[in-house]
PDB file of N, CA and C in Angstrom:
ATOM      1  N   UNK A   1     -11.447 -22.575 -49.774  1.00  0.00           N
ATOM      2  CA  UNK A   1     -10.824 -21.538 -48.966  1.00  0.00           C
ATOM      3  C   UNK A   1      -9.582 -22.145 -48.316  1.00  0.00           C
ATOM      4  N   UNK A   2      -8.294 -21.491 -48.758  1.00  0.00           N
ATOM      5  CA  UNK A   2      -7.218 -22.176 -47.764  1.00  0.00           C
ATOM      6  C   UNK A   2      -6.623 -20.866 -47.228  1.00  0.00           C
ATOM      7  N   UNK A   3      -6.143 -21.852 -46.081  1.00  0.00           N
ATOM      8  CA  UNK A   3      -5.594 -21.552 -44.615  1.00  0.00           C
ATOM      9  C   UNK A   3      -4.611 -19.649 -44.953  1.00  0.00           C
ATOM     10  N   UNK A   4      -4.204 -19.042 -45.839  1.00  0.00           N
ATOM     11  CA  UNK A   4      -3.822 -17.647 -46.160  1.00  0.00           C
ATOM     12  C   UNK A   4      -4.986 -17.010 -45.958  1.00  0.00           C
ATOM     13  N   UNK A   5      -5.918 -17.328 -47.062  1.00  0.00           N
ATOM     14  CA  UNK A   5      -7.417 -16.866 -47.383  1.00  0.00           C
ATOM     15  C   UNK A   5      -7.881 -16.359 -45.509  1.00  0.00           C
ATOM     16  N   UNK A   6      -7.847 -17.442 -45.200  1.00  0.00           N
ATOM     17  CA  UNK A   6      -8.504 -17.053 -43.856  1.00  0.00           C
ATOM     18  C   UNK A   6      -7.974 -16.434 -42.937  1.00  0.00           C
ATOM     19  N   UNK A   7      -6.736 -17.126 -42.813  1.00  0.00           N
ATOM     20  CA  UNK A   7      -5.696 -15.544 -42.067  1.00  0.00           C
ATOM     21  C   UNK A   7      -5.333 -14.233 -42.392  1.00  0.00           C
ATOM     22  N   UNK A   8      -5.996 -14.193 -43.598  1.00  0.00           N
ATOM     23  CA  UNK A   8      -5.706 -12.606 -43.907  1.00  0.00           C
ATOM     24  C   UNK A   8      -6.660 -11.809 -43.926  1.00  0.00           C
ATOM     25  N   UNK A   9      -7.976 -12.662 -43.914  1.00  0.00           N
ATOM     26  CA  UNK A   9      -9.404 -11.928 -44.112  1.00  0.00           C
ATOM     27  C   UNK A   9      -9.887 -11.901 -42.511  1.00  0.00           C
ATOM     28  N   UNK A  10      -8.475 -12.631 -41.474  1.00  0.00           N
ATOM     29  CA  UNK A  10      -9.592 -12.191 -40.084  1.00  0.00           C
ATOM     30  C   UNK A  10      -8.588 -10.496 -39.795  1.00  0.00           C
ATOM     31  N   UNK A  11      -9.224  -9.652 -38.941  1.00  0.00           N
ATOM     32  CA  UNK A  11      -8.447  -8.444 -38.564  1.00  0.00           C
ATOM     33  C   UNK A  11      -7.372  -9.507 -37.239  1.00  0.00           C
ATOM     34  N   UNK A  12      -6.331  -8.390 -37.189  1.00  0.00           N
ATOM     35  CA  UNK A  12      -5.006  -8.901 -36.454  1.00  0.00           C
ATOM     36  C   UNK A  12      -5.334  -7.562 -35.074  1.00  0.00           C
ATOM     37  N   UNK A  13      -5.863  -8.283 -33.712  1.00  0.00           N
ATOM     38  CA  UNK A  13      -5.917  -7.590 -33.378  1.00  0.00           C
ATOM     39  C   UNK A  13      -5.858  -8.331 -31.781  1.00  0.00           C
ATOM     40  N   UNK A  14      -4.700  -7.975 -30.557  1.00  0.00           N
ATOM     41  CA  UNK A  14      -4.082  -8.117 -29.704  1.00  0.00           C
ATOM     42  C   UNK A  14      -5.172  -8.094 -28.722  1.00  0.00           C
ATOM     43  N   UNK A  15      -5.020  -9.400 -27.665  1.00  0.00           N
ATOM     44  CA  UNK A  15      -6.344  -9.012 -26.784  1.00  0.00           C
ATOM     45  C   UNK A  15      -5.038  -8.197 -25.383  1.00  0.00           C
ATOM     46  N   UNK A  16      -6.101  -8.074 -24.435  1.00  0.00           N
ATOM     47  CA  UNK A  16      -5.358  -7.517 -23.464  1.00  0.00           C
ATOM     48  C   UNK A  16      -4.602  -8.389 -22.786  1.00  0.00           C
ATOM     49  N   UNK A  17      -4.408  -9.603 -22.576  1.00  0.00           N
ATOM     50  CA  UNK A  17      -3.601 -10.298 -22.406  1.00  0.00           C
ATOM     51  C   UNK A  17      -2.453 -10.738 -23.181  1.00  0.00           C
ATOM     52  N   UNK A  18      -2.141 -10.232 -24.473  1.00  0.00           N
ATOM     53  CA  UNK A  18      -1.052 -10.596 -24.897  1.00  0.00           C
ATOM     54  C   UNK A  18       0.094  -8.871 -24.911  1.00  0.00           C
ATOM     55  N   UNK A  19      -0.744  -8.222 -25.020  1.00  0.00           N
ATOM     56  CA  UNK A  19      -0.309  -6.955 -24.823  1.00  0.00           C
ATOM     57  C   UNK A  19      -0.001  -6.324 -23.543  1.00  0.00           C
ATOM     58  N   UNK A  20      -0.905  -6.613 -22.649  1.00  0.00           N
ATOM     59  CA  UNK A  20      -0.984  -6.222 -21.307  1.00  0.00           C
ATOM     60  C   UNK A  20      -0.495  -4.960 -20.764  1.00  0.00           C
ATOM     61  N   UNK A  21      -1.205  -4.413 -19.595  1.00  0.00           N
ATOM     62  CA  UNK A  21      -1.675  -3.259 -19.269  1.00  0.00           C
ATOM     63  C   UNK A  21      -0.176  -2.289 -19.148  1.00  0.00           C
ATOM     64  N   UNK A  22      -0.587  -0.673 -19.152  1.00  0.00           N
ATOM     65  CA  UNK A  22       0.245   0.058 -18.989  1.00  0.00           C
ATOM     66  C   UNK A  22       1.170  -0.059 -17.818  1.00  0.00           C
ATOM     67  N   UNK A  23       2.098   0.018 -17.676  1.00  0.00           N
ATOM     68  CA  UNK A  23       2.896  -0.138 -16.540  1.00  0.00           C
ATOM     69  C   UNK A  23       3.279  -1.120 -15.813  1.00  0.00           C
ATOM     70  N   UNK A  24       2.942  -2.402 -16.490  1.00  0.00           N
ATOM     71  CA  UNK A  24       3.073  -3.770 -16.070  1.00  0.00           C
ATOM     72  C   UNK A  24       4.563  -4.441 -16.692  1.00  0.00           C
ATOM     73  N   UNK A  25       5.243  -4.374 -15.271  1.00  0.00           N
ATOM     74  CA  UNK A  25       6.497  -4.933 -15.950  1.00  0.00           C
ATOM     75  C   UNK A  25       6.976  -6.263 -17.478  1.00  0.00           C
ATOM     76  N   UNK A  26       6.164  -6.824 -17.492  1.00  0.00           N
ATOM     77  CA  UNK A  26       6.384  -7.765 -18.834  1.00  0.00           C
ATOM     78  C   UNK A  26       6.117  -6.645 -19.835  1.00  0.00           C
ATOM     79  N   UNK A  27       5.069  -5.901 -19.913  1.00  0.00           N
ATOM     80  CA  UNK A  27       5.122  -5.075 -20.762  1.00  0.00           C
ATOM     81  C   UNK A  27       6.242  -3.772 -21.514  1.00  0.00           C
ATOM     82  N   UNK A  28       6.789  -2.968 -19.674  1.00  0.00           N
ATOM     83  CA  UNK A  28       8.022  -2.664 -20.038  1.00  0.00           C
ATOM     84  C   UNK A  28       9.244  -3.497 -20.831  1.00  0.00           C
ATOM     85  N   UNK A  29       9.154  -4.863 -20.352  1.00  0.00           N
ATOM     86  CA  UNK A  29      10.197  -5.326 -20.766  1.00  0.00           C
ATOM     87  C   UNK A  29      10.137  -5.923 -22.407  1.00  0.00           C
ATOM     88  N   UNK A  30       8.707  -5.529 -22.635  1.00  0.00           N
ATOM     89  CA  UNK A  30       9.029  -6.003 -24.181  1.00  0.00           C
ATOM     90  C   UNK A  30       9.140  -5.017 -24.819  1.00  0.00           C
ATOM     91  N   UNK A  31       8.662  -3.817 -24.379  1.00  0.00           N
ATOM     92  CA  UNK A  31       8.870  -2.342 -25.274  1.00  0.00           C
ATOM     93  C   UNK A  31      10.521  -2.164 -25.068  1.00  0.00           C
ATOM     94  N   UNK A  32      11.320  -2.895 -24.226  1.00  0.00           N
ATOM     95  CA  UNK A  32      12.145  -2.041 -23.934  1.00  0.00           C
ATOM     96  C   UNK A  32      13.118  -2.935 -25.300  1.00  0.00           C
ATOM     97  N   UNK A  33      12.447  -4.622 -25.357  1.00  0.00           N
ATOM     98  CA  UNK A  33      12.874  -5.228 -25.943  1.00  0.00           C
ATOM     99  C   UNK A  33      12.783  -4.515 -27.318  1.00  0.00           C
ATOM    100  N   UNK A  34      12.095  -4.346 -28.055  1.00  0.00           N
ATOM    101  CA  UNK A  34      11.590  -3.855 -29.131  1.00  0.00           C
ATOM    102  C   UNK A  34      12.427  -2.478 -29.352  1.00  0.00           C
ATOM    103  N   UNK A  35      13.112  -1.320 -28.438  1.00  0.00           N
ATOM    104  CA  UNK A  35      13.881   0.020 -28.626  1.00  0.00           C
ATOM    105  C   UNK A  35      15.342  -0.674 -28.891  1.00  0.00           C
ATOM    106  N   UNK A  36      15.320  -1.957 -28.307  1.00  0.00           N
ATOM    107  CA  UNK A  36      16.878  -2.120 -28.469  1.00  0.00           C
ATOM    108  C   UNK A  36      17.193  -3.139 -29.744  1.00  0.00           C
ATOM    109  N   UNK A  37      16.076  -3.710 -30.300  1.00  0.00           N
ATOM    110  CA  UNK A  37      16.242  -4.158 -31.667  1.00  0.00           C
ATOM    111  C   UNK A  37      16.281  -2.937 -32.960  1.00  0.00           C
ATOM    112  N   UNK A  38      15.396  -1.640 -32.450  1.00  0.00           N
ATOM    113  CA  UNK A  38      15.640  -0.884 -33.013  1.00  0.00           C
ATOM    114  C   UNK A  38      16.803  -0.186 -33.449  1.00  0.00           C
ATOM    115  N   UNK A  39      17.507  -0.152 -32.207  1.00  0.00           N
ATOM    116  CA  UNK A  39      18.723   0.726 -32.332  1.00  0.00           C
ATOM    117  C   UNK A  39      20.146  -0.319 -32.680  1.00  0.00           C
ATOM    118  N   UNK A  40      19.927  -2.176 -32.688  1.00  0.00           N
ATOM    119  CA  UNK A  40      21.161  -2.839 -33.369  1.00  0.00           C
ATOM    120  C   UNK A  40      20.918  -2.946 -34.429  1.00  0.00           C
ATOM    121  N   UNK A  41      19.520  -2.214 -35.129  1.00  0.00           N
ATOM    122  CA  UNK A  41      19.222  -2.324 -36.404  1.00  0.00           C
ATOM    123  C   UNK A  41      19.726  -1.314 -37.020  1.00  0.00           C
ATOM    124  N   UNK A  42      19.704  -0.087 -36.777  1.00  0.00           N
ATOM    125  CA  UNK A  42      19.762   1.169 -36.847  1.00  0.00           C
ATOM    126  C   UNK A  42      21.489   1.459 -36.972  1.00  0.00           C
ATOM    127  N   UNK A  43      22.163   0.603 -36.092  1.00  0.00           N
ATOM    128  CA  UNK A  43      23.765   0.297 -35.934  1.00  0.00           C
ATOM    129  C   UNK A  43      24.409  -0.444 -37.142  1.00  0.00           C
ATOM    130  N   UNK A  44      23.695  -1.850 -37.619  1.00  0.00           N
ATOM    131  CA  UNK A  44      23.933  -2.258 -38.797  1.00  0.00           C
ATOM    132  C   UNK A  44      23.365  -1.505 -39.947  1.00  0.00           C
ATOM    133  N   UNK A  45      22.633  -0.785 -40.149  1.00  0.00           N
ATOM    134  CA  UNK A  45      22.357  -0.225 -41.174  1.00  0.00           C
ATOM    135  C   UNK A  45      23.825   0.740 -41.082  1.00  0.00           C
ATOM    136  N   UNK A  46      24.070   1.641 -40.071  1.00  0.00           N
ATOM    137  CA  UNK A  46      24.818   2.778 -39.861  1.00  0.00           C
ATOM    138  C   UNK A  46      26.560   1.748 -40.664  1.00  0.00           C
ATOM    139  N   UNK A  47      26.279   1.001 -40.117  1.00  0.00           N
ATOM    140  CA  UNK A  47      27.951  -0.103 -40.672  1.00  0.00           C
ATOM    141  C   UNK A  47      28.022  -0.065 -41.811  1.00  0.00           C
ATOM    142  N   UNK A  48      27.002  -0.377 -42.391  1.00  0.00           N
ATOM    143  CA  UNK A  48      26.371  -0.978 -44.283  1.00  0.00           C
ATOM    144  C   UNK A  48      27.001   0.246 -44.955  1.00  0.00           C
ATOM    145  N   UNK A  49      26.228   1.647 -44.259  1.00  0.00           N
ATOM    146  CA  UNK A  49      26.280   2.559 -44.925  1.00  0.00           C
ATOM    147  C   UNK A  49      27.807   3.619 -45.233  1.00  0.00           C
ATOM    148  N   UNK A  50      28.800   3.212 -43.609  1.00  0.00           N
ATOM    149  CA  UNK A  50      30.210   3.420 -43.670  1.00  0.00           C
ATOM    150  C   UNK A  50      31.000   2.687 -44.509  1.00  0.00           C
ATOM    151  N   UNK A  51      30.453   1.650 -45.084  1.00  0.00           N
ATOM    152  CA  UNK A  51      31.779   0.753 -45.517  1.00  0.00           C
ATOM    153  C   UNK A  51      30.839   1.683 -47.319  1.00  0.00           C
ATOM    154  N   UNK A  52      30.072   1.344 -47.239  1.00  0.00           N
ATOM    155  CA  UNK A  52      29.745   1.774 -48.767  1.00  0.00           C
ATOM    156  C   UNK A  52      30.849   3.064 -49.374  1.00  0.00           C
ATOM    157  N   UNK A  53      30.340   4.349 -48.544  1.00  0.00           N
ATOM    158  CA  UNK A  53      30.804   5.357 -48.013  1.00  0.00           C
ATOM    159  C   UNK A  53      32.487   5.106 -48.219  1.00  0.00           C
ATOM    160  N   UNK A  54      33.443   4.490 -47.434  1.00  0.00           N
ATOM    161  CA  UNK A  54      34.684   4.147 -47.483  1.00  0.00           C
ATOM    162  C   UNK A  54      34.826   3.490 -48.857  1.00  0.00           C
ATOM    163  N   UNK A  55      34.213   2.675 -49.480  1.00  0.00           N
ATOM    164  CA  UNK A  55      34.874   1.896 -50.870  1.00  0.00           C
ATOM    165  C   UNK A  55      34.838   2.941 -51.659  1.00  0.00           C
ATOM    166  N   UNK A  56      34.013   3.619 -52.272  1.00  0.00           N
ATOM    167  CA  UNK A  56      33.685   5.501 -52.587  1.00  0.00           C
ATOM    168  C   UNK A  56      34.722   6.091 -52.289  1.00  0.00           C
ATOM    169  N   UNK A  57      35.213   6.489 -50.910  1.00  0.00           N
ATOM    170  CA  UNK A  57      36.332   7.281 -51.267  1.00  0.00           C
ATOM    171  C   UNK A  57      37.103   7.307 -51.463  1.00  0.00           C
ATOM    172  N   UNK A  58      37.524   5.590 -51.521  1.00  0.00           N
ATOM    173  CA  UNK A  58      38.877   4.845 -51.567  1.00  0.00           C
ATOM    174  C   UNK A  58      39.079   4.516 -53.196  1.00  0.00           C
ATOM    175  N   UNK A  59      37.968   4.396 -53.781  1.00  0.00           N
ATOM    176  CA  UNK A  59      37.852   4.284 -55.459  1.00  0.00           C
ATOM    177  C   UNK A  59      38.214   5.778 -55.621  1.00  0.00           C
ATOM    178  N   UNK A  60      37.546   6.825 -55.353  1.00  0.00           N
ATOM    179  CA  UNK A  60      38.157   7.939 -55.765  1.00  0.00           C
ATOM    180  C   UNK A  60      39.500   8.272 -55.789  1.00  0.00           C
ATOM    181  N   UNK A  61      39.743   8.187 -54.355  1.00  0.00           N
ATOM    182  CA  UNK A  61      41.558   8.559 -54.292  1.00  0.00           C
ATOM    183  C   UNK A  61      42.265   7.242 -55.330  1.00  0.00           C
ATOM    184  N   UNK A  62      41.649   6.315 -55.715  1.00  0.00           N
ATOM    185  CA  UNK A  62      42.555   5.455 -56.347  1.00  0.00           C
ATOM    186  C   UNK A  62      42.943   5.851 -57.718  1.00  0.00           C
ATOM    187  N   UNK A  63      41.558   6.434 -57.881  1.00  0.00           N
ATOM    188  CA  UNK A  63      41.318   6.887 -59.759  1.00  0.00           C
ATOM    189  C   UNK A  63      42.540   8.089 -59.278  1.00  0.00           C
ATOM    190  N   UNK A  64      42.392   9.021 -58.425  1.00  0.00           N
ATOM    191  CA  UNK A  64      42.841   9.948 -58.857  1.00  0.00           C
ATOM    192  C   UNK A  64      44.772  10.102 -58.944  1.00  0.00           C
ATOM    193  N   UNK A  65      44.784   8.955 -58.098  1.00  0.00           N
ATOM    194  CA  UNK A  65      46.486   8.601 -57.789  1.00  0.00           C
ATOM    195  C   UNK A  65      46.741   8.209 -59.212  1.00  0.00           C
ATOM    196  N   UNK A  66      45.822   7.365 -59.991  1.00  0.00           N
ATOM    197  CA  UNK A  66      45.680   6.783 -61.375  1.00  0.00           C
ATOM    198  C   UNK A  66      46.306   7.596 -62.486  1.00  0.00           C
ATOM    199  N   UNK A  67      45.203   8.812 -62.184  1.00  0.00           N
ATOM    200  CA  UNK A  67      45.063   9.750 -63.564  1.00  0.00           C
ATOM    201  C   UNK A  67      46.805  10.643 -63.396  1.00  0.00           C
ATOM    202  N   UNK A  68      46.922  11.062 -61.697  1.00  0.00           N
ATOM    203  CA  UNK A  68      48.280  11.864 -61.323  1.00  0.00           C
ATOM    204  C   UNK A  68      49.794  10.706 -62.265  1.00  0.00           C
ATOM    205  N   UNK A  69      49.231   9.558 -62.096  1.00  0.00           N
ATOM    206  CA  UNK A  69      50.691   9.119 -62.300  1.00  0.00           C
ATOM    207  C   UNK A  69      51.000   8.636 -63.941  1.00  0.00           C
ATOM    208  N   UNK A  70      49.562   9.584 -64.478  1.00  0.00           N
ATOM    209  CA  UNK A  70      49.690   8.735 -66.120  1.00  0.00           C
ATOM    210  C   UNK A  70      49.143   7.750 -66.605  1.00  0.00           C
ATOM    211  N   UNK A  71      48.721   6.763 -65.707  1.00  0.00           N
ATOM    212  CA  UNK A  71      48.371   5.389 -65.780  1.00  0.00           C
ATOM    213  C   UNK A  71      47.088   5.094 -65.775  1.00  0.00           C
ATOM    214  N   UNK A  72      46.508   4.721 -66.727  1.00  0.00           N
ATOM    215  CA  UNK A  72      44.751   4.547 -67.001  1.00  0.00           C
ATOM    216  C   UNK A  72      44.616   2.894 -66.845  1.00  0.00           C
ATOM    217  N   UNK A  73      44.045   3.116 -66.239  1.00  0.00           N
ATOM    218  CA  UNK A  73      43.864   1.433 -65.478  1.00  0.00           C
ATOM    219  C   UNK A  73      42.704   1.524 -66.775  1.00  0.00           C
ATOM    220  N   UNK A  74      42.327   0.192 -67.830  1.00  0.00           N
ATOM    221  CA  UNK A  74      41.269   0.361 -68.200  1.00  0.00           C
ATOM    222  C   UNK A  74      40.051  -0.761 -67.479  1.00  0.00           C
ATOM    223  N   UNK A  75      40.812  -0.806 -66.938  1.00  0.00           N
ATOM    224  CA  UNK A  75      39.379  -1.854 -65.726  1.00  0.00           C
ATOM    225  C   UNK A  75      38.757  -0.854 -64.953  1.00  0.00           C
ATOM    226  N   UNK A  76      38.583   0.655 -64.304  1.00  0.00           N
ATOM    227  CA  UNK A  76      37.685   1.277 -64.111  1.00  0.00           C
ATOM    228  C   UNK A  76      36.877   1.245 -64.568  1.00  0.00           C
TER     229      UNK A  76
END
């Protein structure tokens, strides 16, 4: 039996001291920790997804300046 085997076959489960009680400031402060990793995650995804977004429309208008001026790039 190695050391995976056994960490995966025990349940993962928080005593009240690492979690600690409702309304207990360490506790706020890790939930609050945890909303704001959410949302610089949520920000870099949102970045990822503008620049994708921008190379897209910038390939389009390129093709289409392409096709207007006659000129067939054959590297498209």
């Amino acid at each position: 039996m190695n050391l995976t085997t056994l960490y995966i076959s025990q349940p993962s489960l928080a005593c009240a001291t690492c979690i600690g009680q409702d309304g207990q400031v360490t506790t706020l402060a890790a939930n609050g920790a945890v909303y704001v990793m959410f949302v610089s995650l949520a920000f870099v995804f949102l970045c990822i997804a503008a620049v994708v977004v921008s190379f897209a429309r910038r390939a389009k208008r390129y093709a289409a300046a392409q096709a207007a001026n006659g000129v067939i790039d054959p590297t498209l």
